[in-house]
C-alpha atoms as a PDB file:
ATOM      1  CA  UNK A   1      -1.126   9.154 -31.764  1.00  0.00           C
ATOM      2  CA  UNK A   2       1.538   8.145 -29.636  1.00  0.00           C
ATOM      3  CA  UNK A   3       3.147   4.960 -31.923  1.00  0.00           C
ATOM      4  CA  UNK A   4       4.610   2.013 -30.227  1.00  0.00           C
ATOM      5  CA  UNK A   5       6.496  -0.966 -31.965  1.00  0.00           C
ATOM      6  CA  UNK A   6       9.164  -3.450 -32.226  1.00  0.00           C
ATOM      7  CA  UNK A   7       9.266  -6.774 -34.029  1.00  0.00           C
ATOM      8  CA  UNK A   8       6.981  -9.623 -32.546  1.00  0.00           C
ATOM      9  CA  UNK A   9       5.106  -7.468 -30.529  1.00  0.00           C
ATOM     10  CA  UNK A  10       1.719  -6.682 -30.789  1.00  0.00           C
ATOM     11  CA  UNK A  11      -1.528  -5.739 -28.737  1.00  0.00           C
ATOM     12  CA  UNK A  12      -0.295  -2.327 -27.307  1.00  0.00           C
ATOM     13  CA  UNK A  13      -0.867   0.604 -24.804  1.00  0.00           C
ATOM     14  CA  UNK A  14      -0.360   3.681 -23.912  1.00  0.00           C
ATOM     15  CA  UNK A  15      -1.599   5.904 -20.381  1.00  0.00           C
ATOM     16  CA  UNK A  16      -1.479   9.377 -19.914  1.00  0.00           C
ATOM     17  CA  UNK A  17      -1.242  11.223 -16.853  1.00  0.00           C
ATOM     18  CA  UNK A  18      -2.001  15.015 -16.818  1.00  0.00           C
ATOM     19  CA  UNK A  19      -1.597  15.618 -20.620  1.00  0.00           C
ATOM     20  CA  UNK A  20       1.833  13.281 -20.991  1.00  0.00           C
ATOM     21  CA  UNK A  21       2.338   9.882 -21.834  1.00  0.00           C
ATOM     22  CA  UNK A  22       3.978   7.686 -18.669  1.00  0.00           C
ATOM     23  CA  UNK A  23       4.160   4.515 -20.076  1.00  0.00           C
ATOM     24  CA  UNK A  24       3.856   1.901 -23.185  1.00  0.00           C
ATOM     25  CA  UNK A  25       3.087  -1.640 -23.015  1.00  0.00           C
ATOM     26  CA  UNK A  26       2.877  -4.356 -25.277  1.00  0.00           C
ATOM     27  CA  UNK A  27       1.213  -8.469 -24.976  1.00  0.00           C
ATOM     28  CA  UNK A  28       3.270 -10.625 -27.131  1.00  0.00           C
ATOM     29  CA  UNK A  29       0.962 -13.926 -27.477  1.00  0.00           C
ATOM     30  CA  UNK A  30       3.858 -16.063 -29.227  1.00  0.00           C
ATOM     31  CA  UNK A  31       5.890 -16.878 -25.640  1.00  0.00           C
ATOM     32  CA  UNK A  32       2.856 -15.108 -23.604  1.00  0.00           C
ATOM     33  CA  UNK A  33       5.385 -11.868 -23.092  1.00  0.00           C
ATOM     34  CA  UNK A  34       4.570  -8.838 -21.526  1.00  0.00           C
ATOM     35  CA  UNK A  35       6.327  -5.456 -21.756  1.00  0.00           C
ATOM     36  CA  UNK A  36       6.244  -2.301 -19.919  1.00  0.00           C
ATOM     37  CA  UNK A  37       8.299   0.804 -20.165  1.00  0.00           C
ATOM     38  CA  UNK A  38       8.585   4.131 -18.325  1.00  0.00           C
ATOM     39  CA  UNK A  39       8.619   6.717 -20.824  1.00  0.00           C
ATOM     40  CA  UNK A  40       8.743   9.483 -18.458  1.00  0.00           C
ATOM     41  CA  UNK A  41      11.728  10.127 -15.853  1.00  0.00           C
ATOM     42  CA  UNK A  42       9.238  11.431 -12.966  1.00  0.00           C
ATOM     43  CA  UNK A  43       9.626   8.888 -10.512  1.00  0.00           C
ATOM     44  CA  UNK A  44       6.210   6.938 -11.283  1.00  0.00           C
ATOM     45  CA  UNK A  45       6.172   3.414 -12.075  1.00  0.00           C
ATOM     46  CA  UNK A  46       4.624   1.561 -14.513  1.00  0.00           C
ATOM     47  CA  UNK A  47       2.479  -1.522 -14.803  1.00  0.00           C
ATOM     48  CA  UNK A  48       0.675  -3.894 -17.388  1.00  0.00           C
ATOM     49  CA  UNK A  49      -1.694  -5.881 -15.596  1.00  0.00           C
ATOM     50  CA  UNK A  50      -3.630  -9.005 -17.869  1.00  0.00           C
ATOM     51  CA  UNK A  51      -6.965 -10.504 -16.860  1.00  0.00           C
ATOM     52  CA  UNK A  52      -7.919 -13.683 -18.573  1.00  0.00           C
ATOM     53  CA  UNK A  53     -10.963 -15.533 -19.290  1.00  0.00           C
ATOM     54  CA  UNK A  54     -10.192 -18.826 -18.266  1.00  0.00           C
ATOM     55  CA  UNK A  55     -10.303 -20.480 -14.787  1.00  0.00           C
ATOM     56  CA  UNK A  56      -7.316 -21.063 -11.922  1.00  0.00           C
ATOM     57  CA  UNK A  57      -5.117 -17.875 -12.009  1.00  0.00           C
ATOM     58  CA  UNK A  58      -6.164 -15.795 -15.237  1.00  0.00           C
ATOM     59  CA  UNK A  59      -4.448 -12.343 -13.426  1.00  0.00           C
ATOM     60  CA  UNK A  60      -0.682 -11.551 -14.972  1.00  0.00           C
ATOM     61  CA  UNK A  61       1.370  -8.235 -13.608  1.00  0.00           C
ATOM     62  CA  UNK A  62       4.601  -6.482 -15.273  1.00  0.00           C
ATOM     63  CA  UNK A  63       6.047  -3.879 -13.050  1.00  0.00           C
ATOM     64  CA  UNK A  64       8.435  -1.730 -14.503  1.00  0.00           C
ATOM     65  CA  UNK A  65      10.003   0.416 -11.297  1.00  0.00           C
ATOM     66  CA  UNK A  66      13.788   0.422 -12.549  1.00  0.00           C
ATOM     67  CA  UNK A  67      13.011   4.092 -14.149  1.00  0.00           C
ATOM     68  CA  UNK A  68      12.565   5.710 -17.753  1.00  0.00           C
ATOM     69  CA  UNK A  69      16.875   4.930 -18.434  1.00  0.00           C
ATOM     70  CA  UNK A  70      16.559   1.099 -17.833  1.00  0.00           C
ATOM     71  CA  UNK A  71      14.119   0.930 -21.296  1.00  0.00           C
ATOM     72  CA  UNK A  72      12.147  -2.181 -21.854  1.00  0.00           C
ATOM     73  CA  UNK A  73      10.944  -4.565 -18.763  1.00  0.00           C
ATOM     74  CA  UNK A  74      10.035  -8.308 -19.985  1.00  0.00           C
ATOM     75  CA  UNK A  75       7.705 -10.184 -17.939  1.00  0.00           C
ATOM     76  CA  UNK A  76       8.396 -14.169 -19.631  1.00  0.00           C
ATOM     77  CA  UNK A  77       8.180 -17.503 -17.788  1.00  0.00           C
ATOM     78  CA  UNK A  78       3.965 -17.266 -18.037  1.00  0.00           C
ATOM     79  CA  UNK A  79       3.859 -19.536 -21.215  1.00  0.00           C
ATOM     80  CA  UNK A  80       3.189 -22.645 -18.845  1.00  0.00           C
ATOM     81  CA  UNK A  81       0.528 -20.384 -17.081  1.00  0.00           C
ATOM     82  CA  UNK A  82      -1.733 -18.812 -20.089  1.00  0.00           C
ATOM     83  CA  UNK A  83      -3.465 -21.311 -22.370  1.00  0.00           C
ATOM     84  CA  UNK A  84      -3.576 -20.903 -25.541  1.00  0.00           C
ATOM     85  CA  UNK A  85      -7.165 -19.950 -27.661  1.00  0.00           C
ATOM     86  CA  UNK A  86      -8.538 -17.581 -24.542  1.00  0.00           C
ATOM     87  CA  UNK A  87      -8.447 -14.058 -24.302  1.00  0.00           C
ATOM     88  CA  UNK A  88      -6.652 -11.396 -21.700  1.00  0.00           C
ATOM     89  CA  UNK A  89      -7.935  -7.718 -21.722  1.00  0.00           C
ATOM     90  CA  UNK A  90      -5.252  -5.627 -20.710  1.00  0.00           C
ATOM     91  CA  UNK A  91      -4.590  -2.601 -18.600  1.00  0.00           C
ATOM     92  CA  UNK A  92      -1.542  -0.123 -18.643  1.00  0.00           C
ATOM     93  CA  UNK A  93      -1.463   2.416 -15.438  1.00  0.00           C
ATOM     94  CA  UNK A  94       1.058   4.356 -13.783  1.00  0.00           C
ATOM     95  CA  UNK A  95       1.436   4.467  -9.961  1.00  0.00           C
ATOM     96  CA  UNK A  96       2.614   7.368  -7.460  1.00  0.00           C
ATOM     97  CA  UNK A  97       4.093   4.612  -4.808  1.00  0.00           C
ATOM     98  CA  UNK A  98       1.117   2.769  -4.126  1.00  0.00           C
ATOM     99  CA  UNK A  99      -1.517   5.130  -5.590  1.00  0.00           C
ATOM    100  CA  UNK A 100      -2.663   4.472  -9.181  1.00  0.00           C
ATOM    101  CA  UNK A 101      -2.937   7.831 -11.128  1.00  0.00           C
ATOM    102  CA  UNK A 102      -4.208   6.632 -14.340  1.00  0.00           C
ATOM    103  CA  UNK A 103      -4.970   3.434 -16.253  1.00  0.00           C
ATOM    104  CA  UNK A 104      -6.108   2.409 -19.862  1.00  0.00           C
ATOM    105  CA  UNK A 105      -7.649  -0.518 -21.164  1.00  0.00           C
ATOM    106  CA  UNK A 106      -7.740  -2.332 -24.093  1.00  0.00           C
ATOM    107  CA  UNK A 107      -8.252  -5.677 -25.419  1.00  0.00           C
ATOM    108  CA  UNK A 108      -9.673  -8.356 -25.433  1.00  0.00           C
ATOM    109  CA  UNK A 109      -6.918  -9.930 -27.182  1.00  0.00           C
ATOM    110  CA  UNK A 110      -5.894 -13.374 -28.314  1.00  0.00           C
ATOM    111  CA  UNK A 111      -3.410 -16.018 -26.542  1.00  0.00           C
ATOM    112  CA  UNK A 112      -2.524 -17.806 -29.498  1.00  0.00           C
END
């Protein structure tokens, strides 16, 4: 497998895109953090997008489009936004400008 961790973090991903992998991500439900990061320098970008199941706005996007040198983009400031004791499923995808090439899913996973 392709292993992906750092302390605090939890609920990760990983997509592929013709046989390499483009991009981790990781939901951190203590501060409702998300993380993306290009792990390929071929001029894709990378996004972790959260649905929730609660009413209002339950949709959350991290774009990473800085590049595979700039390492980890944080996505904070939703903790106000995502209530605690639902659940988000997640999805990790790489984009070609505005052209999604691949996508995984996982979840659902806790917000508290």
């Amino acid at each position: 497998g392709h292993p992906i961790s750092f302390e605090g973090a939890n609920n990760c991903g990983f997509v592929t895109y013709k046989g390499y992998v483009r991009g981790d991500a990781c939901f951190r439900p203590s501060g409702d953090k998300f993380y993306v990061l290009d792990t390929d320098a071929d001029g894709y970008s990378v996004q972790l997008r959260g649905l929730g199941n609660w009413s209002g706005t339950p949709g959350f996007m991290c774009v990473d489009n800085s590049g595979h040198a700039a390492g980890w983009t944080v996505c904070d400031g939703w903790s106000s936004v995502i209530p605690e004791g639902y659940e988000l499923v997640l999805w990790v995808t790489v984009w070609n400008g505005n052209t999604e090439l691949a996508a995984e899913q996982w979840g659902p996973t806790s917000t508290s």
